[in-house]
C-alpha atoms as a PDB file:
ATOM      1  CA  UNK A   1      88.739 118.347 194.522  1.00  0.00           C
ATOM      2  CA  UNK A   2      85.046 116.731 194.755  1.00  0.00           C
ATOM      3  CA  UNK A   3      86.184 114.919 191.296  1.00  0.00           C
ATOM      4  CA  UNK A   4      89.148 112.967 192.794  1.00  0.00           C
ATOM      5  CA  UNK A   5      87.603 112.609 196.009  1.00  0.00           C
ATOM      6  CA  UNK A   6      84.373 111.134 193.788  1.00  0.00           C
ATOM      7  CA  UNK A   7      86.779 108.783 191.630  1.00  0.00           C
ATOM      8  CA  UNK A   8      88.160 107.292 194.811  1.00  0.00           C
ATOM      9  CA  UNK A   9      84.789 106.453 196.016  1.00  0.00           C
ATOM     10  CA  UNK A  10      84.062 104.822 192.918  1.00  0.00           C
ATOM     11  CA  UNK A  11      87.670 103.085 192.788  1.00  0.00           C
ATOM     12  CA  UNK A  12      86.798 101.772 196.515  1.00  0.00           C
ATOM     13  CA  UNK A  13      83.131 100.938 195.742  1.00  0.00           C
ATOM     14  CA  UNK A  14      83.936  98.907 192.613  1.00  0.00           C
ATOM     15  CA  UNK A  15      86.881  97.495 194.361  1.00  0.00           C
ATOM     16  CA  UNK A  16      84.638  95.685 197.135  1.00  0.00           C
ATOM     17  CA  UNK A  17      82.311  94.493 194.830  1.00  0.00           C
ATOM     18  CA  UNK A  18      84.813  92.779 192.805  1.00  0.00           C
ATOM     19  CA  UNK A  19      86.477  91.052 195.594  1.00  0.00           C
ATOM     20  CA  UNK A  20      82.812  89.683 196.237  1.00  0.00           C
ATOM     21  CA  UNK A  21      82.087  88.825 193.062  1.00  0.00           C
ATOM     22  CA  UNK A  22      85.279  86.404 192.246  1.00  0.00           C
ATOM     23  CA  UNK A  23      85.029  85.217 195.880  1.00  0.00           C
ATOM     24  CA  UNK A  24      82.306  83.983 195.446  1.00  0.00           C
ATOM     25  CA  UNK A  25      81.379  84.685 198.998  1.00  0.00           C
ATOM     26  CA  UNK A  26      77.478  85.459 198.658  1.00  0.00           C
ATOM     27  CA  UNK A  27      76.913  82.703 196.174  1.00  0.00           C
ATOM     28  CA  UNK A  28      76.502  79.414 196.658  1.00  0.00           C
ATOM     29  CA  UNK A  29      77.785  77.358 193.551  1.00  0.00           C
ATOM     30  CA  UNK A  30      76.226  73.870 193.397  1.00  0.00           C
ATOM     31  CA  UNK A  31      77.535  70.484 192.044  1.00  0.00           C
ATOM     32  CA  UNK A  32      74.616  68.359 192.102  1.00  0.00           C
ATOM     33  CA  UNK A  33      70.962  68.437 192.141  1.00  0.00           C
ATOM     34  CA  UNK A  34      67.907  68.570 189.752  1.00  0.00           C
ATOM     35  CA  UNK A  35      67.778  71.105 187.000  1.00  0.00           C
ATOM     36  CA  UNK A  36      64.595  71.564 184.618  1.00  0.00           C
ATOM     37  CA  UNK A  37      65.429  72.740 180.870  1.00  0.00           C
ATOM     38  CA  UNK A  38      61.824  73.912 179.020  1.00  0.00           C
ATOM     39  CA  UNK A  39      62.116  73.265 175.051  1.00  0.00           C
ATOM     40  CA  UNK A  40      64.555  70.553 174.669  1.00  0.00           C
ATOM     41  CA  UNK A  41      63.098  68.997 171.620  1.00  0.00           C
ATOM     42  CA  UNK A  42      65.931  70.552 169.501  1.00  0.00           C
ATOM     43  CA  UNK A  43      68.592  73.082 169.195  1.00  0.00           C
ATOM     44  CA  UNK A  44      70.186  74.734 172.305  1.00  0.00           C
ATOM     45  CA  UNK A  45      67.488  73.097 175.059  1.00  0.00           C
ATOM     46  CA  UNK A  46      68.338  69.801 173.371  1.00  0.00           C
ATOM     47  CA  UNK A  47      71.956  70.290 173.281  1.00  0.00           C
ATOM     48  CA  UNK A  48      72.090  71.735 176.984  1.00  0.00           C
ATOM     49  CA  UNK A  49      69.966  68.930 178.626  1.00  0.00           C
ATOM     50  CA  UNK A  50      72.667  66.062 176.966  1.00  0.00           C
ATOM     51  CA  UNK A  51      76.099  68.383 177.797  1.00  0.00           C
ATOM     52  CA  UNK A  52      74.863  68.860 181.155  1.00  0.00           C
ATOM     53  CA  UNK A  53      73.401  65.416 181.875  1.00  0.00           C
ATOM     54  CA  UNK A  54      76.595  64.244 180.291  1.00  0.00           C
ATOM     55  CA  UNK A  55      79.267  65.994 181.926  1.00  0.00           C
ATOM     56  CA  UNK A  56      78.147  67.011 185.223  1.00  0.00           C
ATOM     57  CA  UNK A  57      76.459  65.289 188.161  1.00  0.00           C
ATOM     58  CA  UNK A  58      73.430  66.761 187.924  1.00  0.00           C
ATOM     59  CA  UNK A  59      70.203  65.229 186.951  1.00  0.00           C
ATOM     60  CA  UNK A  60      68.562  67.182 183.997  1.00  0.00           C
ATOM     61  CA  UNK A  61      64.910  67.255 183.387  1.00  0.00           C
ATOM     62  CA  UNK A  62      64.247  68.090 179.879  1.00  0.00           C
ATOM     63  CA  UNK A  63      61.269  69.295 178.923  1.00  0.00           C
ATOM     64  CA  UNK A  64      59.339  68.537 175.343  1.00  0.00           C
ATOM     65  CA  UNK A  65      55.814  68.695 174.094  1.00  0.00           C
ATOM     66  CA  UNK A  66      56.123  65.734 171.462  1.00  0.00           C
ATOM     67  CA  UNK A  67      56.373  61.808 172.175  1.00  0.00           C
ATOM     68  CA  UNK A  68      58.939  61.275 169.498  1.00  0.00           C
ATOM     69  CA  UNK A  69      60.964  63.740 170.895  1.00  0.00           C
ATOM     70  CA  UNK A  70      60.476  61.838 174.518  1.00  0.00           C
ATOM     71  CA  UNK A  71      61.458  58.556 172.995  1.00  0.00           C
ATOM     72  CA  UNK A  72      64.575  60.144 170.968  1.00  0.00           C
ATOM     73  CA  UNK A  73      66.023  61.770 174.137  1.00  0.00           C
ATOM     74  CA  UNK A  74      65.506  58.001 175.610  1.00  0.00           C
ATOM     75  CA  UNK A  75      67.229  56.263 173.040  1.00  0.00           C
ATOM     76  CA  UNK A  76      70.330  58.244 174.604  1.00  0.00           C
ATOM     77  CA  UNK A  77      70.706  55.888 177.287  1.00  0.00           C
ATOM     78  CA  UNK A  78      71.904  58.694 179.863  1.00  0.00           C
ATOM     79  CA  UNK A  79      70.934  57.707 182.951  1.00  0.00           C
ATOM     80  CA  UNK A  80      70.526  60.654 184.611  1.00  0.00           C
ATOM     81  CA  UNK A  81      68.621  62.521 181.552  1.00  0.00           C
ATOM     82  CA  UNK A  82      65.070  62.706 182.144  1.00  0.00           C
ATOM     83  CA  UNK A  83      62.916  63.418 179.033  1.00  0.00           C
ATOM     84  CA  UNK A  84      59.200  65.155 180.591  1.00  0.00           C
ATOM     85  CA  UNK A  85      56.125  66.103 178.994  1.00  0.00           C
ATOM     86  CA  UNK A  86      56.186  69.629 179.411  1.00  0.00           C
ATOM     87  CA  UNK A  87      54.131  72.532 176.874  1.00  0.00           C
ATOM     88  CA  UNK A  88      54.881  75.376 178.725  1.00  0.00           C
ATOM     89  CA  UNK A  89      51.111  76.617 177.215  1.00  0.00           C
ATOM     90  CA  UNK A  90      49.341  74.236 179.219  1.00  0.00           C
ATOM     91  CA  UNK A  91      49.032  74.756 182.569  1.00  0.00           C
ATOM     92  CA  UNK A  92      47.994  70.956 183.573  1.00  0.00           C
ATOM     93  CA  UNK A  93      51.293  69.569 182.234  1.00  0.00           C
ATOM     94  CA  UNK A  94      53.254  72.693 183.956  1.00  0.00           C
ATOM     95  CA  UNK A  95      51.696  71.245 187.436  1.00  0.00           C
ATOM     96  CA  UNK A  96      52.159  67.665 186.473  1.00  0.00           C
ATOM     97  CA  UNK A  97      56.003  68.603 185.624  1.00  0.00           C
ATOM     98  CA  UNK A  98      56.087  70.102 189.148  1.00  0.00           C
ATOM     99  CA  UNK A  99      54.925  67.111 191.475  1.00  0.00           C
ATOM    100  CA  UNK A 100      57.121  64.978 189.291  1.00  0.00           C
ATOM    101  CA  UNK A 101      59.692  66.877 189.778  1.00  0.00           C
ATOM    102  CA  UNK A 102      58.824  67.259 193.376  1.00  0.00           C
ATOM    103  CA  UNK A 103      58.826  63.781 194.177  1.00  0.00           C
ATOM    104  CA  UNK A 104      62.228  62.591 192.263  1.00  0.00           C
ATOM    105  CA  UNK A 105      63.517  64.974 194.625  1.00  0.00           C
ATOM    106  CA  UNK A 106      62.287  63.587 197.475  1.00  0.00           C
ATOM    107  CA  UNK A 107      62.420  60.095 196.942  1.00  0.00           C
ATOM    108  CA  UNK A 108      66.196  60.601 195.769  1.00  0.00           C
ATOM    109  CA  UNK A 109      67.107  63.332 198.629  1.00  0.00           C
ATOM    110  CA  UNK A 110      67.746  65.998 196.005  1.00  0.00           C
ATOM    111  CA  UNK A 111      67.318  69.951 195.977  1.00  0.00           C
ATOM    112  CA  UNK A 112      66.330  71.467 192.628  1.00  0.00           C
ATOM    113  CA  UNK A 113      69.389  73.407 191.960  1.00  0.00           C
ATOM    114  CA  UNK A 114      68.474  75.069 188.241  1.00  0.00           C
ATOM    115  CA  UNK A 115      65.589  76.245 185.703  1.00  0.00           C
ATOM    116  CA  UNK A 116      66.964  76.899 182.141  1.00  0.00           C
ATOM    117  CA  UNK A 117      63.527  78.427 180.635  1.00  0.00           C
ATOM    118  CA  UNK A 118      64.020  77.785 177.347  1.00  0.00           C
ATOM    119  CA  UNK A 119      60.594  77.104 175.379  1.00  0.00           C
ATOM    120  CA  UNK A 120      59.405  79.646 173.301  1.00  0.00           C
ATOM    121  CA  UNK A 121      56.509  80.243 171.129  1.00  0.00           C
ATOM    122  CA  UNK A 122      56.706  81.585 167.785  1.00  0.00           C
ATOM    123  CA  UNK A 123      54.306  83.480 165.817  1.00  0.00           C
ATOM    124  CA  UNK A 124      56.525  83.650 162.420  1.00  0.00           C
ATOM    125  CA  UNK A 125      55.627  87.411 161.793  1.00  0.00           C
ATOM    126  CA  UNK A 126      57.163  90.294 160.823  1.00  0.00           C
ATOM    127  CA  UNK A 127      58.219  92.641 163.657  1.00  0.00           C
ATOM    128  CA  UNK A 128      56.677  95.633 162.279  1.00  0.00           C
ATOM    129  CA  UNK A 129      53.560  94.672 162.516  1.00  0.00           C
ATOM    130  CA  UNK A 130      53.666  95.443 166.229  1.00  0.00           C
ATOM    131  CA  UNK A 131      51.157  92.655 167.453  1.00  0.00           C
ATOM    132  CA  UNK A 132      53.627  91.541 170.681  1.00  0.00           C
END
């Protein structure tokens, strides 16, 4: 008796939250803005920052520690594809990223919609060694 009346509380229970959920009632989906993507010097940042700034109206800030890598993402001519110094190890360029960030948005009437935090630093040891 407490098992079936338990299962229907689930059955209700998981039954709200997955009217919610595909509803999309308590989530606000946006369809422009500013979005910041850390590591986009190569591989999945890189490839993120030119889908997105390519097939959606967003403007993508992507960040990368190297000048050659600024210039490459340049040579794109995407307008709306914003290559920015940004080593996520050094707190000066972290706060410069932020008031340029902070003022494209204002001067263009923007919110900053997205942060895909993709840098990474890697140490290139063996796991077992247990330094991390």
């Amino acid at each position: 008796m407490y098992f079936s009346l338990f299962l229907v509380l689930v059955v209700a229970v998981l039954s709200y939250l997955s009217y919610h959920w595909e509803t999309n009632e308590e989530y606000i989906v946006h369809t422009t803005g500013v979005v910041l993507i850390t590591g986009a010097s190569t591989g999945i940042g890189y490839d993120a920052a030119v889908h997105i700034a390519q097939n959606h109206e967003f403007h993508v800030f992507a960040g990368v520690r190297k000048d050659a890598d600024m210039d490459r993402i340049n040579e794109l001519g995407i307008s709306n594809l914003h290559p920015i110094q940004l080593d996520v190890t050094n707190s000066q360029q972290i706060e410069d990223s932020v008031t340029q960030i902070t003022e494209f948005c204002t001067e263009n009437k923007l919110e900053f919609v997205g942060l895909v935090n993709n840098a990474g630093i890697g140490w290139g040891l063996p796991f077992e060694l247990g330094i991390l």
